[in-house]
Every structure is written in C-alpha cells, then in structure tokens.
C-alpha atoms as a PDB file:
ATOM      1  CA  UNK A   1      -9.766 -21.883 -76.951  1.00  0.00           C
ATOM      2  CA  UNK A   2     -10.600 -19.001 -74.436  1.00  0.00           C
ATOM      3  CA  UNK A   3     -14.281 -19.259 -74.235  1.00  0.00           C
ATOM      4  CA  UNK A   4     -16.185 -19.923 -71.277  1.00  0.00           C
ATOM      5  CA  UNK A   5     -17.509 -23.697 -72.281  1.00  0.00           C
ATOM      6  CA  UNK A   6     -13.927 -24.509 -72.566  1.00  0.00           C
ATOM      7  CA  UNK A   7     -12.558 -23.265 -69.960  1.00  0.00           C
ATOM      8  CA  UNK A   8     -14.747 -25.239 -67.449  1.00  0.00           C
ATOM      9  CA  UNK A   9     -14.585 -28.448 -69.430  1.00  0.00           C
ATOM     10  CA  UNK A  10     -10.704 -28.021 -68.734  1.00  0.00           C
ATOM     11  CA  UNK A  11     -11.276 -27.374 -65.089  1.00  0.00           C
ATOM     12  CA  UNK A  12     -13.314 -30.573 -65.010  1.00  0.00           C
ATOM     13  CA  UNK A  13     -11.175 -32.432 -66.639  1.00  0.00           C
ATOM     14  CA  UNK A  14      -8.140 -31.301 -64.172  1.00  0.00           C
ATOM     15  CA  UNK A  15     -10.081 -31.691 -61.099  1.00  0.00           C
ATOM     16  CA  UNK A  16     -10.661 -35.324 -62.052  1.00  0.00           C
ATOM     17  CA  UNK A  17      -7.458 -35.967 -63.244  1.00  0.00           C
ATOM     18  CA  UNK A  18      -5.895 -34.705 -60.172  1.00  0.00           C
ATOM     19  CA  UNK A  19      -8.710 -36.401 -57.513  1.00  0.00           C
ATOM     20  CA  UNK A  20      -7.355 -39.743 -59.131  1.00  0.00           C
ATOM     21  CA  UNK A  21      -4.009 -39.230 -59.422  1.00  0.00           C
ATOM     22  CA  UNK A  22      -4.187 -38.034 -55.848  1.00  0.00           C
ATOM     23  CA  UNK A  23      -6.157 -41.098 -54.313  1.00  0.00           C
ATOM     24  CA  UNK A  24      -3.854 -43.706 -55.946  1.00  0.00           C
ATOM     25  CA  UNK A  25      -1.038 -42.442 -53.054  1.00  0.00           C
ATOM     26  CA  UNK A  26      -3.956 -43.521 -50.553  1.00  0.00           C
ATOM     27  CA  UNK A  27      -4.641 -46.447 -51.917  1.00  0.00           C
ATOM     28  CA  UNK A  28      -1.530 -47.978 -53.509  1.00  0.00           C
ATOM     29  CA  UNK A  29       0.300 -50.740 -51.820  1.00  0.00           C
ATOM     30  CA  UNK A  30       3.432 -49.109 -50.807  1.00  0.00           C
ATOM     31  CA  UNK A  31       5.306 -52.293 -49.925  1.00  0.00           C
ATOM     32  CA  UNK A  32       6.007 -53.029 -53.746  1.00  0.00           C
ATOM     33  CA  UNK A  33       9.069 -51.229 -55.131  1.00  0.00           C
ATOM     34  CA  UNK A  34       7.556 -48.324 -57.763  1.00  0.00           C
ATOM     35  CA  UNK A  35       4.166 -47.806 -55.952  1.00  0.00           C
ATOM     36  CA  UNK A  36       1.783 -47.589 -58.660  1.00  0.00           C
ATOM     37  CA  UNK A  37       4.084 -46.145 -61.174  1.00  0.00           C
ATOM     38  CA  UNK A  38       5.283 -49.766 -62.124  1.00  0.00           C
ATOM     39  CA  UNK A  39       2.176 -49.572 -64.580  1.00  0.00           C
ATOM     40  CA  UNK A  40       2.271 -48.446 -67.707  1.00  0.00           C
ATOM     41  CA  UNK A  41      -1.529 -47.055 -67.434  1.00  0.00           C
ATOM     42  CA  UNK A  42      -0.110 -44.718 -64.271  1.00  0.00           C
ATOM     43  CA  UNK A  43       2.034 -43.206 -66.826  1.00  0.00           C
ATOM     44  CA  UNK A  44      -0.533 -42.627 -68.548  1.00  0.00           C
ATOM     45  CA  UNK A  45      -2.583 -41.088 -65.730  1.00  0.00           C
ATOM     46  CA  UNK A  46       0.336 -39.072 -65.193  1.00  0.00           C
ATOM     47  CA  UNK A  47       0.124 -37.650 -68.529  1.00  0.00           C
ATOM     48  CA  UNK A  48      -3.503 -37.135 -68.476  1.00  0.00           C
ATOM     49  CA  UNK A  49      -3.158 -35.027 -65.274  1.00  0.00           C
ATOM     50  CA  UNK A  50       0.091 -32.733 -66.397  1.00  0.00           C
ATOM     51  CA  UNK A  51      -1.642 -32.511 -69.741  1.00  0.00           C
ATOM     52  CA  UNK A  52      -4.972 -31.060 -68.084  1.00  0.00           C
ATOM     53  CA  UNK A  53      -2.968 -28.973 -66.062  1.00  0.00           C
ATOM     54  CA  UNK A  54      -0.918 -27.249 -68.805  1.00  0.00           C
ATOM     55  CA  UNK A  55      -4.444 -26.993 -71.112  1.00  0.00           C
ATOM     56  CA  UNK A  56      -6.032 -24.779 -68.422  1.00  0.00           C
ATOM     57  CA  UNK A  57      -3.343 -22.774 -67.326  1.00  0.00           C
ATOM     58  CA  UNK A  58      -3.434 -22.507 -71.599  1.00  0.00           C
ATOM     59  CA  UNK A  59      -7.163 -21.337 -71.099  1.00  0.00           C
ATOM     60  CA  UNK A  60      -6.242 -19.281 -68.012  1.00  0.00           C
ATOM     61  CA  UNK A  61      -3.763 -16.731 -70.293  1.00  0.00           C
ATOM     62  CA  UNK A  62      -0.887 -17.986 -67.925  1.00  0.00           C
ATOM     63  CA  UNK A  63       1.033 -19.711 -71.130  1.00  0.00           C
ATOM     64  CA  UNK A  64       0.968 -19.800 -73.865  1.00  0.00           C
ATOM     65  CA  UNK A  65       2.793 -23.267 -74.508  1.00  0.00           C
ATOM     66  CA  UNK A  66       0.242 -25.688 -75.993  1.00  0.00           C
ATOM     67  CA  UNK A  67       2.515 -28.655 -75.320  1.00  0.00           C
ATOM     68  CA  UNK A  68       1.331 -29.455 -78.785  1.00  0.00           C
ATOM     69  CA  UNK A  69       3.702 -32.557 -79.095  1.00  0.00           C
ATOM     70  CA  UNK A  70       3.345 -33.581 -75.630  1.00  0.00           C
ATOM     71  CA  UNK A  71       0.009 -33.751 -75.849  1.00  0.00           C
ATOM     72  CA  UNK A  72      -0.479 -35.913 -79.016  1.00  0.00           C
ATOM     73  CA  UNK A  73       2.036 -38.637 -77.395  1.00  0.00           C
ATOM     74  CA  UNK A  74      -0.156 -38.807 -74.515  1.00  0.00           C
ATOM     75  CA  UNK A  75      -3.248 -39.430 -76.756  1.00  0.00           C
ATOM     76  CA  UNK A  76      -1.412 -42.229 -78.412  1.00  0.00           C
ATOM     77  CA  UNK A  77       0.118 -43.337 -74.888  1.00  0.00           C
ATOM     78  CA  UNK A  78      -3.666 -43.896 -73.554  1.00  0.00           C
ATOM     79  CA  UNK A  79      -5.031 -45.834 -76.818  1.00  0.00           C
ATOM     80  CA  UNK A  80      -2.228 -48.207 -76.137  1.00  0.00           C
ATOM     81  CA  UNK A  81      -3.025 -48.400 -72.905  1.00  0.00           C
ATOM     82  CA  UNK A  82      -6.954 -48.726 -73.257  1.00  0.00           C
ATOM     83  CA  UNK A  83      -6.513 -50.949 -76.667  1.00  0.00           C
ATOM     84  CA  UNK A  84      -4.155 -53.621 -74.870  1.00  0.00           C
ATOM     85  CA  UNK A  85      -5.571 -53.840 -71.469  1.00  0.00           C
ATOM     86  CA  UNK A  86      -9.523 -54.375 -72.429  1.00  0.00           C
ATOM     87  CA  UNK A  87      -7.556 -57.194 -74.724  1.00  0.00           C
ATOM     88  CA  UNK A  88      -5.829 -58.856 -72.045  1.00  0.00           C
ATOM     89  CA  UNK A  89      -8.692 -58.058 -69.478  1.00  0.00           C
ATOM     90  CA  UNK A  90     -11.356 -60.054 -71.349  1.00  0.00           C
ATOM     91  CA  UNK A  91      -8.456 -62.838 -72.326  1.00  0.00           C
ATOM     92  CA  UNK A  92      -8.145 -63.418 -69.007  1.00  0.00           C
ATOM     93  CA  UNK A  93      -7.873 -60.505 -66.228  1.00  0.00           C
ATOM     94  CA  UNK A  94      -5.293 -62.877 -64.194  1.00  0.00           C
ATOM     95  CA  UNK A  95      -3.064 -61.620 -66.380  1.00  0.00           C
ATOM     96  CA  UNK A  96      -3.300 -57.983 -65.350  1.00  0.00           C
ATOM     97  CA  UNK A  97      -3.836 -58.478 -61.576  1.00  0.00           C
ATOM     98  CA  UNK A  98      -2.279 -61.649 -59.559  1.00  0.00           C
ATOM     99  CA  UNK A  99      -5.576 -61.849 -57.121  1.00  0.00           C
ATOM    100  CA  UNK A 100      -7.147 -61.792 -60.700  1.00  0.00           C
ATOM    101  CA  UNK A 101      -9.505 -59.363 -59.279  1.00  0.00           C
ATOM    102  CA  UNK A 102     -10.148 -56.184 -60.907  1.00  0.00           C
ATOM    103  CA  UNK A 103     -10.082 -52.407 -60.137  1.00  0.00           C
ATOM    104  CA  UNK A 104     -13.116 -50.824 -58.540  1.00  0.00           C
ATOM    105  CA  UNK A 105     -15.040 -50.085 -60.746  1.00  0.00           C
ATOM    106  CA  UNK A 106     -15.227 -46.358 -61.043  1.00  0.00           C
ATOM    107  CA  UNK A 107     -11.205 -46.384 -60.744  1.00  0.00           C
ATOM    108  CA  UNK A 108     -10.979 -49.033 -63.648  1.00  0.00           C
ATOM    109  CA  UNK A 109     -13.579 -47.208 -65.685  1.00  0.00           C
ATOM    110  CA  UNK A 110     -11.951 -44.170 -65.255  1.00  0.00           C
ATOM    111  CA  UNK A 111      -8.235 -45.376 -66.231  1.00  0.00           C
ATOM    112  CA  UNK A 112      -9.180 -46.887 -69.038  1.00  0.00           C
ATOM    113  CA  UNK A 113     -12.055 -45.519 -70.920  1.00  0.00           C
ATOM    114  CA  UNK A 114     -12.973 -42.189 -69.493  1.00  0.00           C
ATOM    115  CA  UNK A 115      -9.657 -40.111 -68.888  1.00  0.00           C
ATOM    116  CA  UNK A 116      -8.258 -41.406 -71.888  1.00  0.00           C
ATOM    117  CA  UNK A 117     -11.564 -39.922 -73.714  1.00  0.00           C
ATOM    118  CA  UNK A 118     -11.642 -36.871 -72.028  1.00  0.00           C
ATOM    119  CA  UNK A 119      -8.014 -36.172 -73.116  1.00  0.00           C
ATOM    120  CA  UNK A 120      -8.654 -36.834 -76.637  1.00  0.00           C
ATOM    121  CA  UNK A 121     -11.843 -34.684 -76.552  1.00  0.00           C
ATOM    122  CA  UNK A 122      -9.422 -31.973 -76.314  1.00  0.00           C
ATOM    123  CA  UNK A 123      -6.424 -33.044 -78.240  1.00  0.00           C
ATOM    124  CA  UNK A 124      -8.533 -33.412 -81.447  1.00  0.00           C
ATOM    125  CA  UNK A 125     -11.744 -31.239 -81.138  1.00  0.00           C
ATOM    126  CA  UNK A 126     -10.369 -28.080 -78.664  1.00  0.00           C
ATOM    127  CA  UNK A 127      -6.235 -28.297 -78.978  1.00  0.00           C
ATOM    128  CA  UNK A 128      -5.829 -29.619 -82.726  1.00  0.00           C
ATOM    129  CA  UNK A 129      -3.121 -32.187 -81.421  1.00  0.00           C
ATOM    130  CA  UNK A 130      -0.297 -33.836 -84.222  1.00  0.00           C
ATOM    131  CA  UNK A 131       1.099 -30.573 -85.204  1.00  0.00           C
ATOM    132  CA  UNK A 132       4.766 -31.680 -85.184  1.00  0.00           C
ATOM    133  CA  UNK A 133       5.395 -35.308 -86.124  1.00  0.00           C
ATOM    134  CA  UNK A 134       9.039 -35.296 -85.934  1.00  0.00           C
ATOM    135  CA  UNK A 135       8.739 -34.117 -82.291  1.00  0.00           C
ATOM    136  CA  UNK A 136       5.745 -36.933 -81.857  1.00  0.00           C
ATOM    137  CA  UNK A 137       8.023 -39.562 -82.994  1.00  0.00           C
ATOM    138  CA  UNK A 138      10.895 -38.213 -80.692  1.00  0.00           C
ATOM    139  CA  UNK A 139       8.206 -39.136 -78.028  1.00  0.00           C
ATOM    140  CA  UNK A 140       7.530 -42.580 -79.109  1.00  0.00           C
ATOM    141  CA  UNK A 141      11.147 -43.767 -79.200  1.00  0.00           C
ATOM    142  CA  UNK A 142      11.815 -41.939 -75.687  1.00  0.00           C
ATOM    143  CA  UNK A 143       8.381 -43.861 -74.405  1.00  0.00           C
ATOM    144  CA  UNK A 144       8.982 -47.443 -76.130  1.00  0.00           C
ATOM    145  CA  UNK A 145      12.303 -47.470 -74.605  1.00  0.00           C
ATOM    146  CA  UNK A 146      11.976 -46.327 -71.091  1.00  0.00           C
ATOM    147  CA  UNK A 147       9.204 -48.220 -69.748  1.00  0.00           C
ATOM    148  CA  UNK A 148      10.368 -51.249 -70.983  1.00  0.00           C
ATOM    149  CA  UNK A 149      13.884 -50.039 -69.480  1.00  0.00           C
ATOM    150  CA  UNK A 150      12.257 -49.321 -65.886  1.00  0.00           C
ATOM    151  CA  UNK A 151      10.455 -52.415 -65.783  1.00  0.00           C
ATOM    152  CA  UNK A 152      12.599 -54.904 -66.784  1.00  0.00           C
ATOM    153  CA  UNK A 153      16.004 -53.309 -64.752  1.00  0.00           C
ATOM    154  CA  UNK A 154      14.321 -51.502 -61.869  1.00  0.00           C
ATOM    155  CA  UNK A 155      10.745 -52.360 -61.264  1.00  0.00           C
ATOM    156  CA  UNK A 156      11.691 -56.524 -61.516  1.00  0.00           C
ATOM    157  CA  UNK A 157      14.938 -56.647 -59.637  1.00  0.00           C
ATOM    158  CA  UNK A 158      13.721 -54.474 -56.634  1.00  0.00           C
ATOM    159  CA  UNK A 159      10.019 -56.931 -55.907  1.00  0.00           C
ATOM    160  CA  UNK A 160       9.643 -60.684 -56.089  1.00  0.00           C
ATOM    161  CA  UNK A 161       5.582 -60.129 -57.069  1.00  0.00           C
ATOM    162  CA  UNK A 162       3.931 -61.127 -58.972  1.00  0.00           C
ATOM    163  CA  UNK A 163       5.530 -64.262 -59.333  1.00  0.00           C
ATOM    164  CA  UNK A 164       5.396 -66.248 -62.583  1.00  0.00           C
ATOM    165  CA  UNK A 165       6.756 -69.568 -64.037  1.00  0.00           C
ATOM    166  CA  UNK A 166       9.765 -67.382 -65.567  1.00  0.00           C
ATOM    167  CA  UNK A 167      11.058 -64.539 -63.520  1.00  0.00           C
ATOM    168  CA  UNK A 168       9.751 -61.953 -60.774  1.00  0.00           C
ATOM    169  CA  UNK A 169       8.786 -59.110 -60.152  1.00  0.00           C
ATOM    170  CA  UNK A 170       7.385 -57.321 -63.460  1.00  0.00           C
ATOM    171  CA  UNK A 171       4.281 -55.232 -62.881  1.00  0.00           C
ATOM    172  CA  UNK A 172       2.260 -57.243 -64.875  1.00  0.00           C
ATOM    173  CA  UNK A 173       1.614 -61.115 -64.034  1.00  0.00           C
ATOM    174  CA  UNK A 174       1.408 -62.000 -68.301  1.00  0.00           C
ATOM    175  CA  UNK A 175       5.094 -60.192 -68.033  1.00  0.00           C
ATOM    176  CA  UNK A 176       6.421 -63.202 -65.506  1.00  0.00           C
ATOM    177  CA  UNK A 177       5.363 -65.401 -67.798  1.00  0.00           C
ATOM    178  CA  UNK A 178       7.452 -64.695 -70.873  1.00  0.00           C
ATOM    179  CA  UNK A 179      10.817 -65.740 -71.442  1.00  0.00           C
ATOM    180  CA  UNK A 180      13.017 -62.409 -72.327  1.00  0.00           C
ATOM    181  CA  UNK A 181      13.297 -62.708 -76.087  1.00  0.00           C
ATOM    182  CA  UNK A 182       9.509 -62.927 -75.917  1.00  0.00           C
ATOM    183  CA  UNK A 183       9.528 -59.770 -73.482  1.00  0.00           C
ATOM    184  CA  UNK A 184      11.130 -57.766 -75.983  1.00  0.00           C
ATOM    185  CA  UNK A 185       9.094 -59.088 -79.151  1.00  0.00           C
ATOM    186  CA  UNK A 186       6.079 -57.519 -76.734  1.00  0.00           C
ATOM    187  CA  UNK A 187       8.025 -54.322 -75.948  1.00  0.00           C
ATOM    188  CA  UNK A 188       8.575 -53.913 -79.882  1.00  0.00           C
ATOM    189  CA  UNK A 189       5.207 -55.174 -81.023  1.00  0.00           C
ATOM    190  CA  UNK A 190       3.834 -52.262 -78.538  1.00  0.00           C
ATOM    191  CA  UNK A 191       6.333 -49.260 -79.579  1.00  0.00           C
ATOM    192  CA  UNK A 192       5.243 -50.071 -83.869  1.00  0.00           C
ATOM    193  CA  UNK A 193       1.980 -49.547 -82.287  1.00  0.00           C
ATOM    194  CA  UNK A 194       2.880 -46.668 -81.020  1.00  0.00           C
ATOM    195  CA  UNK A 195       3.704 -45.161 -84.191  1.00  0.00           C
ATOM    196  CA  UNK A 196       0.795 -46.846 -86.264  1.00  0.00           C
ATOM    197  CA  UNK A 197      -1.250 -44.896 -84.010  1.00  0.00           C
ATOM    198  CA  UNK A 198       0.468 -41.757 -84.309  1.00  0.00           C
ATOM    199  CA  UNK A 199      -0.089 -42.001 -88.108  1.00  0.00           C
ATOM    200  CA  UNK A 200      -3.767 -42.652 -87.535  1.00  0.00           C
ATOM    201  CA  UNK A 201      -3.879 -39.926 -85.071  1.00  0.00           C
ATOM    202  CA  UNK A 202      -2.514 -37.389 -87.422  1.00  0.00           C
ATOM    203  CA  UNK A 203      -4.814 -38.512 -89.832  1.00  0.00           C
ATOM    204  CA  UNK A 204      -8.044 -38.002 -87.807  1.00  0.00           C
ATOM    205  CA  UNK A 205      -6.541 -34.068 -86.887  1.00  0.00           C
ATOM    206  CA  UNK A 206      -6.252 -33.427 -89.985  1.00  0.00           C
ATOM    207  CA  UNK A 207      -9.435 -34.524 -91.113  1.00  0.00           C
ATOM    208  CA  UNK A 208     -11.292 -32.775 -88.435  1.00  0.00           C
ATOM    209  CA  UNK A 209      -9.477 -29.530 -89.016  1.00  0.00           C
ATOM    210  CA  UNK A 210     -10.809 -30.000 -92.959  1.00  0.00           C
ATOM    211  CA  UNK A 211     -14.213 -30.099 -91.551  1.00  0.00           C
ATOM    212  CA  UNK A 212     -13.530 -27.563 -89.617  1.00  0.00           C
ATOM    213  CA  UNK A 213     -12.342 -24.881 -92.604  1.00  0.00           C
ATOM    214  CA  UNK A 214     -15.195 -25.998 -94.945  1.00  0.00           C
ATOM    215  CA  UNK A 215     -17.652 -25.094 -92.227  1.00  0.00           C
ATOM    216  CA  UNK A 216     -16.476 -21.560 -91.600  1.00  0.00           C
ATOM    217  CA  UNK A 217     -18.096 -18.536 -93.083  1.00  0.00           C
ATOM    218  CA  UNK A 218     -17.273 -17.491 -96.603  1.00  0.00           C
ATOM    219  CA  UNK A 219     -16.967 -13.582 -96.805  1.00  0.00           C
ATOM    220  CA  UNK A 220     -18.425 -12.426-100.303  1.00  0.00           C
ATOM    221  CA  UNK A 221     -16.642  -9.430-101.215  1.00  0.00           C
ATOM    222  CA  UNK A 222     -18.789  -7.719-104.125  1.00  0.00           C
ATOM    223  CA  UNK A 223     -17.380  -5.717-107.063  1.00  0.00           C
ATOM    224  CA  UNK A 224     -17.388  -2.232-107.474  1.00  0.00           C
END
C-alpha cells in the first residue's frame, strides 16, 4: 500500500485524472445548461479523479480513510459507463453525439477505456475494493436514482439540444428519442446493472484476495 511502486502509480494516475478533468472546463461548451456534467461518463470522471485523489493522500500517510465503498461504486459506475457507450457507439455513434462526430481521440480513449482501467487496477489489485456490500448497494440506489433525476428534471428542461422526435434537451440524442415509459425502462435496465455488476465485482475481489493468501509464505514452526 505504502511502497514506492505504488505510490507513483497513484501520482500518475491523479495527475491524469486531474489534467482531464481540468481541460474539459476549457473545452466544454458552456452555452448548454450542466456543462459537461449532463453526462453520465463526467460523473464518472469525477469519481475517477476524487477517487485518485483520496488513494494517494491514502499512500501519502495523510488518511487513513480508504473510501473502501466509494471506491467499489465508482468501479461499477465506469463499467457501466464503458460497457453501454462502446454499445451504442458502434450501434450508431449519432446516438451519443448530435454532430455524430466523436471525441478526440485521446479524450475518448481516455474516458472510456483507460481511466476506467486505471481505477480498477487499484480497486482490485492495490485497494482490495467490495469490502462492504451493504454500503455498495446504498451507492447504487443513490446513483440509479439521481442521474436519471438530474437529467430528466434539470438537465432537459433548462436546454432545447439535442433535439429528438420526442422531447429536448437530454444529454444524450438516443434519450430524445424515447417516449418516457421507455426512459425509465432504460434508467431501470441500467441501475439492475448496476448491481449485477457489483455482484460480479465482489466476486472477482474475492477471488483475487484467495490468490493472494495461497501465495504468501507458509512459516514452518518445528517441534521441540
């Protein structure tokens, strides 16, 4: 936890996390109502980059809160995020952008492949993330209802793009074109995700941290 390998691997990881997190206030289109926190993979950047924070200030000695809990939501948050959007994306990537153009590429590649790995690099094979699953599940219920909650009664009301053949508004174009009882089917479909991939989460832990215990050194204590 305290050793020097892992201790720059968490500065690395902060650094980046914080360079993007930063350059999206440069870059974002600050006309729309939300900035780039109408998407549901900025929450997740979000996460990365409090989550790296708190991990090296861990590895620092300045806390000694693992955000154990915290931490295993946000792995699950960035599957979901990296498991639906390379689904949509090669569907049809109109559906995720209006100009149907993507993100650059080192932005899009970074959002949804290599922050999300770097996080769970840690979670599972530094951290040992899925500790508490009560508190986990606390998580999912508090995620799977307020995104949908800010999106559908803040984020659409306040913009009129993207535009769809149903309503305004919602961050992403797909969204627009949904009536609302097939909104929420999506906003449930997404939140049993959730916790199908806490379960599988908690599995891999624990399976690494078996691995783990067989492979440490057996002291042979000898009779007198």
């Amino acid at each position: 936890m305290h050793s020097r390998a892992v201790l720059n691997y968490r500065w690395s990881v902060f650094l980046l996390a914080l360079g993007y997190f930063l350059y999206l206030f440069w870059v974002t289109d600050k006309t729309a109502f939300g900035w780039q926190f109408r998407y549901l993979t900025i929450w997740g950047l979000t996460t990365n980059f409090l989550v790296a924070g708190q991990m090296l200030r861990l590895s620092l000695g300045k806390t000694t809160n693992d955000w154990n809990s915290f931490v295993s939501m946000g792995v699950v948050l960035n599957v979901v995020v990296v498991v639906n959007y390379w689904k949509l994306y090669f569907e049809n990537p109109a559906s995720l952008n209006a100009s149907g153009q993507g993100l650059v590429w080192y932005m899009e590649y970074y959002l949804h492949l290599l922050g999300p790995l770097l996080m769970a690099i840690d979670a599972f094979l530094i951290l040992g993330a899925f500790r508490n699953l009560p508190r986990v599940f606390q998580y999912a219920l508090l995620l799977g209802t307020a995104y949908p909650l800010w999106a559908e009664f803040v984020v659409r009301p306040m913009n009129s793009e993207p535009a769809g053949s149903v309503t305004n508004g919602l961050p992403y174009p797909f969204l627009n074109n949904m009536e609302l009882s097939e909104r929420l089917t999506f906003y449930g479909v997404i939140t049993v995700t959730i916790f199908v991939f806490i379960g599988l989460g908690w599995g891999l832990s624990r399976g690494i941290e078996a691995i783990h215990r067989k492979r440490l050194p057996v002291t042979v204590v000898e009779e007198a």
